[in-house]
PDB file of N, CA and C in Angstrom:
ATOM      1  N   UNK A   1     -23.486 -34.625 -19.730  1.00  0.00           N
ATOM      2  CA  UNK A   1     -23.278 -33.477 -18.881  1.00  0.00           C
ATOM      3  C   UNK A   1     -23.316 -32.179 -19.691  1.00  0.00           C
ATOM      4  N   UNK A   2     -22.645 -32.319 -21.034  1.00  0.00           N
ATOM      5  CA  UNK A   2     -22.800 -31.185 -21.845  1.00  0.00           C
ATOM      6  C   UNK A   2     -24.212 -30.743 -21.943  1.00  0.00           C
ATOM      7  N   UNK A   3     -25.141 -31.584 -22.725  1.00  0.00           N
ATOM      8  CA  UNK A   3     -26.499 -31.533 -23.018  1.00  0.00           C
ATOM      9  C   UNK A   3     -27.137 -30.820 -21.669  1.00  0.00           C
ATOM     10  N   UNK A   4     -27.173 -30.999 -20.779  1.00  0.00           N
ATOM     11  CA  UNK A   4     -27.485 -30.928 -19.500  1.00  0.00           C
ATOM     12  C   UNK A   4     -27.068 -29.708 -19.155  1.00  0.00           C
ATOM     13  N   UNK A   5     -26.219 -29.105 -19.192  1.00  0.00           N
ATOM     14  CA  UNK A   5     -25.104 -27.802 -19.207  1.00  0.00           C
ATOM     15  C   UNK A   5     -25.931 -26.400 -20.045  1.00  0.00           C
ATOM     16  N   UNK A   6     -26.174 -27.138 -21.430  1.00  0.00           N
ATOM     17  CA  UNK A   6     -26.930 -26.537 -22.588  1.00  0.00           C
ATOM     18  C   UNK A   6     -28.023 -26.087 -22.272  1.00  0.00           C
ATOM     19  N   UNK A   7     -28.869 -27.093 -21.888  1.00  0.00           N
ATOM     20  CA  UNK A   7     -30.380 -27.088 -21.526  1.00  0.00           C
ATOM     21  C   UNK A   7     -30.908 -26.304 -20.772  1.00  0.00           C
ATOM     22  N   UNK A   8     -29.999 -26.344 -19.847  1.00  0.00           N
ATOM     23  CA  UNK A   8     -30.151 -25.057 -18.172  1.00  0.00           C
ATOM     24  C   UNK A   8     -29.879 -23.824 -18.889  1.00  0.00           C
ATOM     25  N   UNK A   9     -28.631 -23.269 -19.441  1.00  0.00           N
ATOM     26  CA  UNK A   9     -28.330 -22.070 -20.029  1.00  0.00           C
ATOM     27  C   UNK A   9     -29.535 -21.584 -20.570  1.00  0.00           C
ATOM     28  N   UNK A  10     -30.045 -22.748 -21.752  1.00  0.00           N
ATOM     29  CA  UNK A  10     -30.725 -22.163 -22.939  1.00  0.00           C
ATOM     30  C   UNK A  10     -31.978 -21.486 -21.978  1.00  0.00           C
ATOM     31  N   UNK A  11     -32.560 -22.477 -20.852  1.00  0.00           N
ATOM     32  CA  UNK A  11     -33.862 -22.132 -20.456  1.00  0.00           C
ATOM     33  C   UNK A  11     -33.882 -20.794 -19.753  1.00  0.00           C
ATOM     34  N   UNK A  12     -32.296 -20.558 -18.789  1.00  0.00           N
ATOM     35  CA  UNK A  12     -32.302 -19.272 -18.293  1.00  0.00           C
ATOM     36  C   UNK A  12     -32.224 -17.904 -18.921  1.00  0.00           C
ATOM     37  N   UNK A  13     -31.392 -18.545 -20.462  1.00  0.00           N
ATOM     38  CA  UNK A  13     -31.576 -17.106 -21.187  1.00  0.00           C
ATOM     39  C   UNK A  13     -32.937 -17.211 -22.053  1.00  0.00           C
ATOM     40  N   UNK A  14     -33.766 -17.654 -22.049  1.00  0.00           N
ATOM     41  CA  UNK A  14     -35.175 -17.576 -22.130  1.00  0.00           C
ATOM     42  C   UNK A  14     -35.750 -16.975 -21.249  1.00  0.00           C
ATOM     43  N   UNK A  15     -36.364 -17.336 -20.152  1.00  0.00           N
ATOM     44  CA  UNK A  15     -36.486 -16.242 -18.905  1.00  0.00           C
ATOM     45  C   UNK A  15     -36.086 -15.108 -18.871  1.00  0.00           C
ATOM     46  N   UNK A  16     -34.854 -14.961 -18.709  1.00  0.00           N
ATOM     47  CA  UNK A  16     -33.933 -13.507 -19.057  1.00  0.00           C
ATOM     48  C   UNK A  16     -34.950 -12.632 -19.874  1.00  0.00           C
ATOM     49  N   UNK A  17     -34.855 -12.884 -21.370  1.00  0.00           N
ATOM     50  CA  UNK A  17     -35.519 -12.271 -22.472  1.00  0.00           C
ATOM     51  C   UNK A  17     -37.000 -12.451 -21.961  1.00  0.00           C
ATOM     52  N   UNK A  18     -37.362 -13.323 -21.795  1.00  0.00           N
ATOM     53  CA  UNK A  18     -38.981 -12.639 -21.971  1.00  0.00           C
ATOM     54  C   UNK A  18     -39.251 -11.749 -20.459  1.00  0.00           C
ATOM     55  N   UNK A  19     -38.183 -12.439 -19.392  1.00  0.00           N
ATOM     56  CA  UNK A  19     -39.071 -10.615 -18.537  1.00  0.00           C
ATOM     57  C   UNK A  19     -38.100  -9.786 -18.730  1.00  0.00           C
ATOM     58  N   UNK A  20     -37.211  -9.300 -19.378  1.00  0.00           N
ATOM     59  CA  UNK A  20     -36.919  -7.985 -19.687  1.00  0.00           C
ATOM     60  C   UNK A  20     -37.433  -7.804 -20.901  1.00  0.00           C
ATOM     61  N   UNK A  21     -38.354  -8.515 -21.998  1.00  0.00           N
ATOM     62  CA  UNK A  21     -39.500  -7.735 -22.577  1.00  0.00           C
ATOM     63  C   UNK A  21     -40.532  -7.312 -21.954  1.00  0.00           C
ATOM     64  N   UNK A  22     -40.921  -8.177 -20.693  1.00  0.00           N
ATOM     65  CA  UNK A  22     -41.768  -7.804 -20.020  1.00  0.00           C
ATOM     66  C   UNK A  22     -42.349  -6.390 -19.648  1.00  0.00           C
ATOM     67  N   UNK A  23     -40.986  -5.978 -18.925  1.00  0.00           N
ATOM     68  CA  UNK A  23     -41.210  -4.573 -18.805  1.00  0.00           C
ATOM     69  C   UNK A  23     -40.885  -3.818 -19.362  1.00  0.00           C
ATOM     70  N   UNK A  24     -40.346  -3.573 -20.863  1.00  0.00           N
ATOM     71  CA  UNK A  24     -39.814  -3.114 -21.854  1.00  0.00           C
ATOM     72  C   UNK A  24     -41.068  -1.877 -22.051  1.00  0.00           C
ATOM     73  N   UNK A  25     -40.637  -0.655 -22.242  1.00  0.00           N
ATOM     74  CA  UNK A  25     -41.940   0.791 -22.399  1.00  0.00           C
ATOM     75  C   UNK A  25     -42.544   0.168 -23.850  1.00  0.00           C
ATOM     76  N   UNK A  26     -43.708   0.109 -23.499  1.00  0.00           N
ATOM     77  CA  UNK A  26     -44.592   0.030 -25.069  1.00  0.00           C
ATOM     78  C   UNK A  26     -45.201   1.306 -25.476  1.00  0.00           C
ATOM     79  N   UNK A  27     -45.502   1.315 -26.537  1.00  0.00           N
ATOM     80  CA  UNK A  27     -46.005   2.690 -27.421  1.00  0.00           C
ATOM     81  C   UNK A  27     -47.191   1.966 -27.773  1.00  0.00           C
ATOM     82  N   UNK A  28     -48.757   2.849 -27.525  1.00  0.00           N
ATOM     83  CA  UNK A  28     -50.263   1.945 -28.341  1.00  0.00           C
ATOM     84  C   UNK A  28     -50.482   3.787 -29.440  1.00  0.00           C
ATOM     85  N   UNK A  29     -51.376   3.418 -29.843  1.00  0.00           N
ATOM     86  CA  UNK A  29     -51.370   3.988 -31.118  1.00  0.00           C
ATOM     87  C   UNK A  29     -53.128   4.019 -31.454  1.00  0.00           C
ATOM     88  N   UNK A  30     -53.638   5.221 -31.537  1.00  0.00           N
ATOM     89  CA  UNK A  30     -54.811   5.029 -31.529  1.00  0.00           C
ATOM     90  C   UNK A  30     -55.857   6.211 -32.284  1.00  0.00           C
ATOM     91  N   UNK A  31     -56.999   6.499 -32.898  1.00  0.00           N
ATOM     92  CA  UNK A  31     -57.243   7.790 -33.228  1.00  0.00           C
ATOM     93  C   UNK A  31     -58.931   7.704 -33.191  1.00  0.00           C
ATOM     94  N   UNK A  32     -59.390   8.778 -33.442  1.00  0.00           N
ATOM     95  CA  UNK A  32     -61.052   8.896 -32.929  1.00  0.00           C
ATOM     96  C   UNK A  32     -61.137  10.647 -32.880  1.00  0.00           C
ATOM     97  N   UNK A  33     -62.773  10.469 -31.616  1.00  0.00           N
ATOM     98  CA  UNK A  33     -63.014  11.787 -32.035  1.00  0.00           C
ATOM     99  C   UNK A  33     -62.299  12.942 -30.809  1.00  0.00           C
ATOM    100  N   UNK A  34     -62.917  14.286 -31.730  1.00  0.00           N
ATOM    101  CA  UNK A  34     -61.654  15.554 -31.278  1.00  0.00           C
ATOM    102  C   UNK A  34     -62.109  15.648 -29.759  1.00  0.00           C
ATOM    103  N   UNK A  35     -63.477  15.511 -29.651  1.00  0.00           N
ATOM    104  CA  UNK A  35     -64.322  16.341 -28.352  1.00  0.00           C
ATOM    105  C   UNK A  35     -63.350  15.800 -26.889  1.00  0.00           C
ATOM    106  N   UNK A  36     -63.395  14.842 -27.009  1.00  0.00           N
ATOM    107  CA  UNK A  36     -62.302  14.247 -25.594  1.00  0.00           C
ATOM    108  C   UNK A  36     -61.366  14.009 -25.536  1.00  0.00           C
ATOM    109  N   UNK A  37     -60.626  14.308 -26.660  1.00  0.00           N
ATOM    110  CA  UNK A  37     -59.157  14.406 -27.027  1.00  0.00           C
ATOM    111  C   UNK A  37     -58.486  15.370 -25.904  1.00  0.00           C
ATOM    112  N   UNK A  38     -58.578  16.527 -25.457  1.00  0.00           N
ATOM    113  CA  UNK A  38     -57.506  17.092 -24.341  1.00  0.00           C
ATOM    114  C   UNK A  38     -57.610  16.291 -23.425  1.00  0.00           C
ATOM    115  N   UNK A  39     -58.844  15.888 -22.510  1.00  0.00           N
ATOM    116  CA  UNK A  39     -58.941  14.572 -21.690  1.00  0.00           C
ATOM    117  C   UNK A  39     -58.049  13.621 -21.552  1.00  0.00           C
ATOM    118  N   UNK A  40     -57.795  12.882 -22.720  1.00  0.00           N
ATOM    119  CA  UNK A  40     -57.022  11.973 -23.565  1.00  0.00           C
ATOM    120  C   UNK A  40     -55.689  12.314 -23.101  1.00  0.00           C
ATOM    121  N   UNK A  41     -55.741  13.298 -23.757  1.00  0.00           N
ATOM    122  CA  UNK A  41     -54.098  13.479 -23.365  1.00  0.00           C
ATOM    123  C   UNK A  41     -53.638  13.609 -22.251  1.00  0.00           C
ATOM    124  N   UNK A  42     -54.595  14.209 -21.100  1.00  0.00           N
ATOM    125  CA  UNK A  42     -53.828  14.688 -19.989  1.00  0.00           C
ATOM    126  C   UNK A  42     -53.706  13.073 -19.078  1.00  0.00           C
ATOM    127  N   UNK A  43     -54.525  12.216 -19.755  1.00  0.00           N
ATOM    128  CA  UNK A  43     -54.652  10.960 -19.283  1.00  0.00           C
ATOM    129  C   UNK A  43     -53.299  10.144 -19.791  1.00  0.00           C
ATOM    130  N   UNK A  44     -53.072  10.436 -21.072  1.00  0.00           N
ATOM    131  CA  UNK A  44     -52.130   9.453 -21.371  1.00  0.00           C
ATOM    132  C   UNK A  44     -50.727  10.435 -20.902  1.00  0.00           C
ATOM    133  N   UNK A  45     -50.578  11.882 -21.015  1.00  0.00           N
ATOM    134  CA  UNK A  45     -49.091  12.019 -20.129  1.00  0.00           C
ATOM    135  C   UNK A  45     -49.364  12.053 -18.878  1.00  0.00           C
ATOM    136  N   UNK A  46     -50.167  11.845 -17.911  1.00  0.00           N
ATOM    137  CA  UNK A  46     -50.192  11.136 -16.425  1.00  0.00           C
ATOM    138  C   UNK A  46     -49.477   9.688 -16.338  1.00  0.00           C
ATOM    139  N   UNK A  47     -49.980   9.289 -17.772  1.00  0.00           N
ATOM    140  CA  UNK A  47     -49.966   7.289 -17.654  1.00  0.00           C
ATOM    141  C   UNK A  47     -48.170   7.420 -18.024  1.00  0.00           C
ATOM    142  N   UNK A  48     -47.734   8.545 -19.033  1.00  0.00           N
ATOM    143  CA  UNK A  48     -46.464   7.814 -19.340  1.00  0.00           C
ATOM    144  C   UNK A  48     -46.033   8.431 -18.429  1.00  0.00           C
ATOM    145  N   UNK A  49     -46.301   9.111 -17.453  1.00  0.00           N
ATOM    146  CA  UNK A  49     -44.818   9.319 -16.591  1.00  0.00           C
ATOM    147  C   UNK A  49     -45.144   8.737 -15.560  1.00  0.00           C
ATOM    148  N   UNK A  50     -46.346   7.751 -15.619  1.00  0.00           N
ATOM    149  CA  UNK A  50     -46.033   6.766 -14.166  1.00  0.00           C
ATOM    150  C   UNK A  50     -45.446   5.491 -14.746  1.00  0.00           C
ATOM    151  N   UNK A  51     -46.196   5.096 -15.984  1.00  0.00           N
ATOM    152  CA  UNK A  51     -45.253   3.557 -16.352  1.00  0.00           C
ATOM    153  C   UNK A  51     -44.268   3.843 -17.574  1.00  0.00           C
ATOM    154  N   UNK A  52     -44.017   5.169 -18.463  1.00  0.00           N
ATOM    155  CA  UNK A  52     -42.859   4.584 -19.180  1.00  0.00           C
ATOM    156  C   UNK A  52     -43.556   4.510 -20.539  1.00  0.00           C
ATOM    157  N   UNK A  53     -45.053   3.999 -20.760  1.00  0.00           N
ATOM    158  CA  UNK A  53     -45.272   3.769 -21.836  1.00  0.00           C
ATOM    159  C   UNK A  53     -46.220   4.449 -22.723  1.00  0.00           C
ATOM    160  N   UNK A  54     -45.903   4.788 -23.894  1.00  0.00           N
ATOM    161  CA  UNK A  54     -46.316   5.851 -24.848  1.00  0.00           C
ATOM    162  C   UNK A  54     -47.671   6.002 -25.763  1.00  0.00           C
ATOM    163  N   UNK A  55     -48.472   6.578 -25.128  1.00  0.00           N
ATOM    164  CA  UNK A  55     -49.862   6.684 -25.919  1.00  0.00           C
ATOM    165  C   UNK A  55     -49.745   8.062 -27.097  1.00  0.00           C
ATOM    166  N   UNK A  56     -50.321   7.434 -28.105  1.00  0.00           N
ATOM    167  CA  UNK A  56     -50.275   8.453 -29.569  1.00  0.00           C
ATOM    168  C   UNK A  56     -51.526   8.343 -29.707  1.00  0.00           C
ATOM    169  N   UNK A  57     -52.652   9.596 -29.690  1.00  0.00           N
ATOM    170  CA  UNK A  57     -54.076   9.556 -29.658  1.00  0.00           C
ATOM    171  C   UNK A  57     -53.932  10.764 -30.817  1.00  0.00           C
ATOM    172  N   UNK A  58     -54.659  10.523 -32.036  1.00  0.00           N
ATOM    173  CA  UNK A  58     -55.005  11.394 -33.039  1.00  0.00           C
ATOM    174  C   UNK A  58     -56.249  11.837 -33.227  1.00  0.00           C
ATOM    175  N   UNK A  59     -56.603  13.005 -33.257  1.00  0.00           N
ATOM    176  CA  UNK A  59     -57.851  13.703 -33.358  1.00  0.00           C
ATOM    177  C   UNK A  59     -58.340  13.800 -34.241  1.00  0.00           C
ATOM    178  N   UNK A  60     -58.602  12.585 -34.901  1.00  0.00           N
ATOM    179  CA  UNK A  60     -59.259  12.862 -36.952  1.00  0.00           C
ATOM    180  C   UNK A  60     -60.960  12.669 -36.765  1.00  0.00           C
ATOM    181  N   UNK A  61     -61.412  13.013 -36.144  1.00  0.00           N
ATOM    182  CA  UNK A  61     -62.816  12.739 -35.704  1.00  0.00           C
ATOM    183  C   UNK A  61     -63.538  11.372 -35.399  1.00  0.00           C
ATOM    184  N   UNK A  62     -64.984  10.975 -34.933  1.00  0.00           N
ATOM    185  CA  UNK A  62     -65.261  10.064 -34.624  1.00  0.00           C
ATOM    186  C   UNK A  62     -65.618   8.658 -35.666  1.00  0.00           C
ATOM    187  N   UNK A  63     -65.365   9.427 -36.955  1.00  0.00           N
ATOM    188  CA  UNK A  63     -65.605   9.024 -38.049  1.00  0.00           C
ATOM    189  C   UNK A  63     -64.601   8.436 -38.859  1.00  0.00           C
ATOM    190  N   UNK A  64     -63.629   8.951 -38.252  1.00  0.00           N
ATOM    191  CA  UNK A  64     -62.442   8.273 -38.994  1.00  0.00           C
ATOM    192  C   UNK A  64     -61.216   7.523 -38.089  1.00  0.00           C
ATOM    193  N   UNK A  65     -62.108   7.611 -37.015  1.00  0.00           N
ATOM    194  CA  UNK A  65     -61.463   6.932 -35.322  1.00  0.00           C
ATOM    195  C   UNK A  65     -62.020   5.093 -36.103  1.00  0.00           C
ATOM    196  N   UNK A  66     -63.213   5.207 -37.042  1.00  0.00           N
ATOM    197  CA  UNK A  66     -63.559   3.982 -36.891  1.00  0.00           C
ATOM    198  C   UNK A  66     -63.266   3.089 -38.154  1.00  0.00           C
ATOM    199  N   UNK A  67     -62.971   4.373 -39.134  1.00  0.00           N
ATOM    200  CA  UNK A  67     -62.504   3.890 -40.219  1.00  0.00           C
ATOM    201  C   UNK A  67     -60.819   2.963 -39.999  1.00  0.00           C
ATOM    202  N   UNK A  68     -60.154   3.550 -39.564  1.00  0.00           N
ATOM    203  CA  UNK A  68     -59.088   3.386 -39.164  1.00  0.00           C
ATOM    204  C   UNK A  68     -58.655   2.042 -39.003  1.00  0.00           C
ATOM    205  N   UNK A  69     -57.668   1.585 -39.329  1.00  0.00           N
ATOM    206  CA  UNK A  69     -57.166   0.153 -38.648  1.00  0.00           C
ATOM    207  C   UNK A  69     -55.702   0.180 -38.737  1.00  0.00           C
ATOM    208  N   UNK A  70     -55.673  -0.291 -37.682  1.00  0.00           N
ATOM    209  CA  UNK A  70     -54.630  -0.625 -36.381  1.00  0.00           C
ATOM    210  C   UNK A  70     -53.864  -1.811 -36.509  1.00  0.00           C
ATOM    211  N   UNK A  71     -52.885  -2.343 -37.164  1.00  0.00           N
ATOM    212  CA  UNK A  71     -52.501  -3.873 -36.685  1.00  0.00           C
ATOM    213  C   UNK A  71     -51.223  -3.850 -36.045  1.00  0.00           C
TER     214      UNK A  71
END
């Protein structure tokens, strides 16, 4: 009955945690070129104040948008 007791808990606080990561605000992170960068932005503060989550777009040109890496 213990084991059994355990098992249920453990699985519900599993659930628990992964959907309240679920909707947890994420931040993406990204950089490229300048020319559509205001675009960009007015796109990504539209996006965070409808879902919460945080776009960082850097204007180092298209050249170093590709150099760049991301992990």
């Amino acid at each position: 009955m213990k084991l059994m007791r355990s098992i249920i808990v453990n699985i519900i606080a599993m659930f628990s945690l992964t959907a309240m990561s679920a909707f947890a605000a994420t931040s993406l992170t990204g950089a490229g070129a300048t020319f559509p960068a205001p675009v960009y932005a007015k796109w990504a503060d539209s996006y965070q104040k409808q879902t919460g989550d945080q776009i960082n777009y850097q204007w180092i040109g298209s050249s170093g948008g590709v150099k760049t890496d991301y992990s």
